[in-house]
N, C-alpha and C. Protein backbone atom coordinates (compact mmCIF):
# COMPACT_ATOMS: atom_id res chain seq x y z
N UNK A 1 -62.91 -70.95 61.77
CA UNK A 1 -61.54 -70.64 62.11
C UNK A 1 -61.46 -70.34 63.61
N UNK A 2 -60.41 -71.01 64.59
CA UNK A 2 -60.05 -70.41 65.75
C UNK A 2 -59.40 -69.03 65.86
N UNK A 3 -59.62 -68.40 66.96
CA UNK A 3 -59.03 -67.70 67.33
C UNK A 3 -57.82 -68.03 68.51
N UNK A 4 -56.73 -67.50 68.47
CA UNK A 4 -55.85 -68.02 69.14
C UNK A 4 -55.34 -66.48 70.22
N UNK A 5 -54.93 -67.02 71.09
CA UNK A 5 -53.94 -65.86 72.11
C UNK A 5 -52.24 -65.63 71.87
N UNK A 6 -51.75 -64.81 71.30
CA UNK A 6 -50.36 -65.22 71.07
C UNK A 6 -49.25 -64.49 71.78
N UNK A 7 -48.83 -64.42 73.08
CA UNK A 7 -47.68 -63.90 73.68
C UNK A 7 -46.37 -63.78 73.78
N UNK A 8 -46.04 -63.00 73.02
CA UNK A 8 -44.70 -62.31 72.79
C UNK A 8 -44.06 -61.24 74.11
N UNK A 9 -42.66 -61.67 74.06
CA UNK A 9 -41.96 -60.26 74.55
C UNK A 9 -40.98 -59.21 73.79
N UNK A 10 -41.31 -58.38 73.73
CA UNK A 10 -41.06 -57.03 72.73
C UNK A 10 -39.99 -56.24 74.17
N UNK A 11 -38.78 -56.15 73.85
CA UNK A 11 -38.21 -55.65 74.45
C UNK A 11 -37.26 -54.27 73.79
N UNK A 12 -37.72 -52.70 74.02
CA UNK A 12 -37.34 -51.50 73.17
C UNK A 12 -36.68 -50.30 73.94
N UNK A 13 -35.91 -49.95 73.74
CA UNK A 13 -35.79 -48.79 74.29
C UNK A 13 -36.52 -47.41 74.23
N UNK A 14 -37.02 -46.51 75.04
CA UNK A 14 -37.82 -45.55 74.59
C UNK A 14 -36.69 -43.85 75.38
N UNK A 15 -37.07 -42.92 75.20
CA UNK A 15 -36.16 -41.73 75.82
C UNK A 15 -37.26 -40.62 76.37
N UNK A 16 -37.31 -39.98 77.45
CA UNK A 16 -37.65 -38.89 77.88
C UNK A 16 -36.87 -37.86 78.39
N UNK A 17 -37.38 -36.64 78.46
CA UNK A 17 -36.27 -35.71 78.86
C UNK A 17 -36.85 -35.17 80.07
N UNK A 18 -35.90 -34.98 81.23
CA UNK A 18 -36.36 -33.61 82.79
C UNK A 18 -35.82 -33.29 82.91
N UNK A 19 -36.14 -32.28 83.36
CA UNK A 19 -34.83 -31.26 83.80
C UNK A 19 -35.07 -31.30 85.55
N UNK A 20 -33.71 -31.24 85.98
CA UNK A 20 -32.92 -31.34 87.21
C UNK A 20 -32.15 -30.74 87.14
N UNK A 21 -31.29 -30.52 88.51
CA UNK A 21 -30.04 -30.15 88.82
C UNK A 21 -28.92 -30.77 88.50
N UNK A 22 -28.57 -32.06 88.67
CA UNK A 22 -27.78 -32.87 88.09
C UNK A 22 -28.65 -34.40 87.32
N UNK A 23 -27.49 -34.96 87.49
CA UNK A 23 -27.74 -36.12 86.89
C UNK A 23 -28.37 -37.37 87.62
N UNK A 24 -27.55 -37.16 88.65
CA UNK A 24 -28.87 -38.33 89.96
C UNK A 24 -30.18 -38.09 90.34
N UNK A 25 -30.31 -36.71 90.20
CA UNK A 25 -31.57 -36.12 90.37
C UNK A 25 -32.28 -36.10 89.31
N UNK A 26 -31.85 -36.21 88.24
CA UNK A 26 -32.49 -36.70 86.76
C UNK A 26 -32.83 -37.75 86.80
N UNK A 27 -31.86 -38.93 87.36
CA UNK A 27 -31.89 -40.54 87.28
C UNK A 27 -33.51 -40.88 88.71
N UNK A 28 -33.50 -39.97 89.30
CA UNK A 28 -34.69 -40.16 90.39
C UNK A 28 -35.62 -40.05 90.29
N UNK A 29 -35.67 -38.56 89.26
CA UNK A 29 -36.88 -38.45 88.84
C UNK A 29 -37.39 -39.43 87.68
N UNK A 30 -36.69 -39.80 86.80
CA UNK A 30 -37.16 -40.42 85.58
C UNK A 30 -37.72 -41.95 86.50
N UNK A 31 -37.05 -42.27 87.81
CA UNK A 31 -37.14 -43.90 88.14
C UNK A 31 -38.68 -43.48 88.60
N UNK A 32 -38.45 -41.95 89.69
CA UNK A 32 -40.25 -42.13 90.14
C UNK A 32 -41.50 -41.91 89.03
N UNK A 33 -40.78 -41.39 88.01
CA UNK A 33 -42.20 -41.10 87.22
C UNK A 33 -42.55 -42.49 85.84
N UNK A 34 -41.58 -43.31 86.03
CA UNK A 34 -41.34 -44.75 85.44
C UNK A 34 -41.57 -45.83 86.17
N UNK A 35 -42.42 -45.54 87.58
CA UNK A 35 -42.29 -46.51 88.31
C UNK A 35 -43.64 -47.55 88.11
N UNK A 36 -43.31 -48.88 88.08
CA UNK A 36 -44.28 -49.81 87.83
C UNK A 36 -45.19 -49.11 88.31
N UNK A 37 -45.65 -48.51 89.39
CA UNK A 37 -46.82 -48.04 90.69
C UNK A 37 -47.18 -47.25 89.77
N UNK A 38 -46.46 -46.48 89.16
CA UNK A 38 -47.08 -44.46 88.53
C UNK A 38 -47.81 -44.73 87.42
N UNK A 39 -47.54 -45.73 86.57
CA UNK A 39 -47.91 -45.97 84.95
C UNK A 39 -49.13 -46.60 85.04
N UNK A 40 -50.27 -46.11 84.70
CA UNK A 40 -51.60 -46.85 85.01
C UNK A 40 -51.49 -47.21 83.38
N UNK A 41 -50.80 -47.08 82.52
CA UNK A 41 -50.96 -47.91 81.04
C UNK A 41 -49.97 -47.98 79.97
N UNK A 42 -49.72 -49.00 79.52
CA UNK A 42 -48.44 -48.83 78.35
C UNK A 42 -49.44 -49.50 77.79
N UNK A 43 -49.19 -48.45 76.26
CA UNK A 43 -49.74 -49.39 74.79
C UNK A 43 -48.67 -49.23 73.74
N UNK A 44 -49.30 -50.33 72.94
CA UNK A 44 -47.91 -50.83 71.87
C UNK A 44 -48.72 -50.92 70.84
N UNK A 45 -47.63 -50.10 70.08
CA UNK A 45 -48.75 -49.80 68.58
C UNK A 45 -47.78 -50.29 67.51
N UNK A 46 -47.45 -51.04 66.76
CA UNK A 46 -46.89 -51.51 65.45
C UNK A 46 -47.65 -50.96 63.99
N UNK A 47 -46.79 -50.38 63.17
CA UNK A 47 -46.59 -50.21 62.11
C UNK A 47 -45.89 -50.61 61.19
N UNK A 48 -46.61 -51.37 60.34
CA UNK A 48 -45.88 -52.35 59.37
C UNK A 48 -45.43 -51.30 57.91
N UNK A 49 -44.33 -52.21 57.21
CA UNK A 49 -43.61 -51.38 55.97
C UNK A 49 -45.14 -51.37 55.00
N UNK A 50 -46.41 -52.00 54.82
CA UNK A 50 -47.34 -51.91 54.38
C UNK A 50 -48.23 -50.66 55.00
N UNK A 51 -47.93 -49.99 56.00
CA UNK A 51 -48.78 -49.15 56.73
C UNK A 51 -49.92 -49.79 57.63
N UNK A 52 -50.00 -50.97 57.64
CA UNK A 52 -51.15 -51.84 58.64
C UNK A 52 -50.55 -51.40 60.11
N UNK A 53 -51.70 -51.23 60.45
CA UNK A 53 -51.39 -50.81 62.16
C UNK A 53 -52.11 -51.59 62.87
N UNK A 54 -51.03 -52.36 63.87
CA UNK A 54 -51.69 -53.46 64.93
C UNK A 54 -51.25 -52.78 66.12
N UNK A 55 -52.24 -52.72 66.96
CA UNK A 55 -52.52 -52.52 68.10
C UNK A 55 -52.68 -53.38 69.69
N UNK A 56 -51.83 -53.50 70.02
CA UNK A 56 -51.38 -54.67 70.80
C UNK A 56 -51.87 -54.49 72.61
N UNK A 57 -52.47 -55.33 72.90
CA UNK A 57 -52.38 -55.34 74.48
C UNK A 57 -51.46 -55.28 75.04
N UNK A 58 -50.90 -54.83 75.98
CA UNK A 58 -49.96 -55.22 77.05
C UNK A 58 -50.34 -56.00 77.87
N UNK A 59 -49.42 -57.08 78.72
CA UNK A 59 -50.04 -58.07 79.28
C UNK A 59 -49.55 -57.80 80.55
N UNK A 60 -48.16 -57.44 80.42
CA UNK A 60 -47.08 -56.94 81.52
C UNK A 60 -46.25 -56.43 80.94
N UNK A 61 -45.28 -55.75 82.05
CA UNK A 61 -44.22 -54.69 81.65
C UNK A 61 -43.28 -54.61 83.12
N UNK A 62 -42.19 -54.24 82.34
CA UNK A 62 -41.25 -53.72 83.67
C UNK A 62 -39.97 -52.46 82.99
N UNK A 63 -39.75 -51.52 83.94
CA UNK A 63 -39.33 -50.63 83.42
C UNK A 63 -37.78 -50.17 84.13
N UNK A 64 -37.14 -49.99 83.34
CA UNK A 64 -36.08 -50.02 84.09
C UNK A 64 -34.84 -48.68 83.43
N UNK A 65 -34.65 -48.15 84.29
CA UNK A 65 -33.53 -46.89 83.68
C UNK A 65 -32.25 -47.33 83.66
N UNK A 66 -31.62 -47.43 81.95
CA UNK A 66 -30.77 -47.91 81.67
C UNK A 66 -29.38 -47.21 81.85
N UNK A 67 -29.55 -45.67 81.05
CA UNK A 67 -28.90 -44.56 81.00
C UNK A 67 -29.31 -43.82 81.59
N UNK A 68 -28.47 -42.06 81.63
CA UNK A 68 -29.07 -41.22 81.80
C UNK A 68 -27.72 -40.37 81.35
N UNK A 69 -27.93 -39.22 80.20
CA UNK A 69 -27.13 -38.57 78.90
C UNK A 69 -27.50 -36.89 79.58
N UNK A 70 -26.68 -35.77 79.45
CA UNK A 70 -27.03 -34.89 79.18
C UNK A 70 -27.28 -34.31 77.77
């Protein structure tokens, strides 16, 4: 049997919380501590309705602040 390489893009929303003074200063901090440069790793873990857990490489990523909610 081969083994094959199979590349997908998985595109999710995720949420963190900081505290700031306002809200731009929230939106600054979340961009510097989200910044392609800062993140030395994203992993992607899937859990199936069977409970099988696949564990996925990342190949690339880009991160981007969509919102920002009090």
């Amino acid at each position: 049997m081969k083994e094959y390489l199979i590349l997908a893009d998985v595109k999710t929303t995720v949420s963190m919380k900081v505290k700031a003074n306002n809200q731009q200063e929230a939106e600054m901090i979340a961009q510097r501590q989200l910044n392609d440069l800062s993140v030395a790793n994203v992993k992607l873990e899937l859990q199936y309705l069977n409970n099988e857990t696949v564990k996925l490489d990342v190949e690339d990523f880009q991160i981007e602040v969509s919102r920002v909610e009090e």
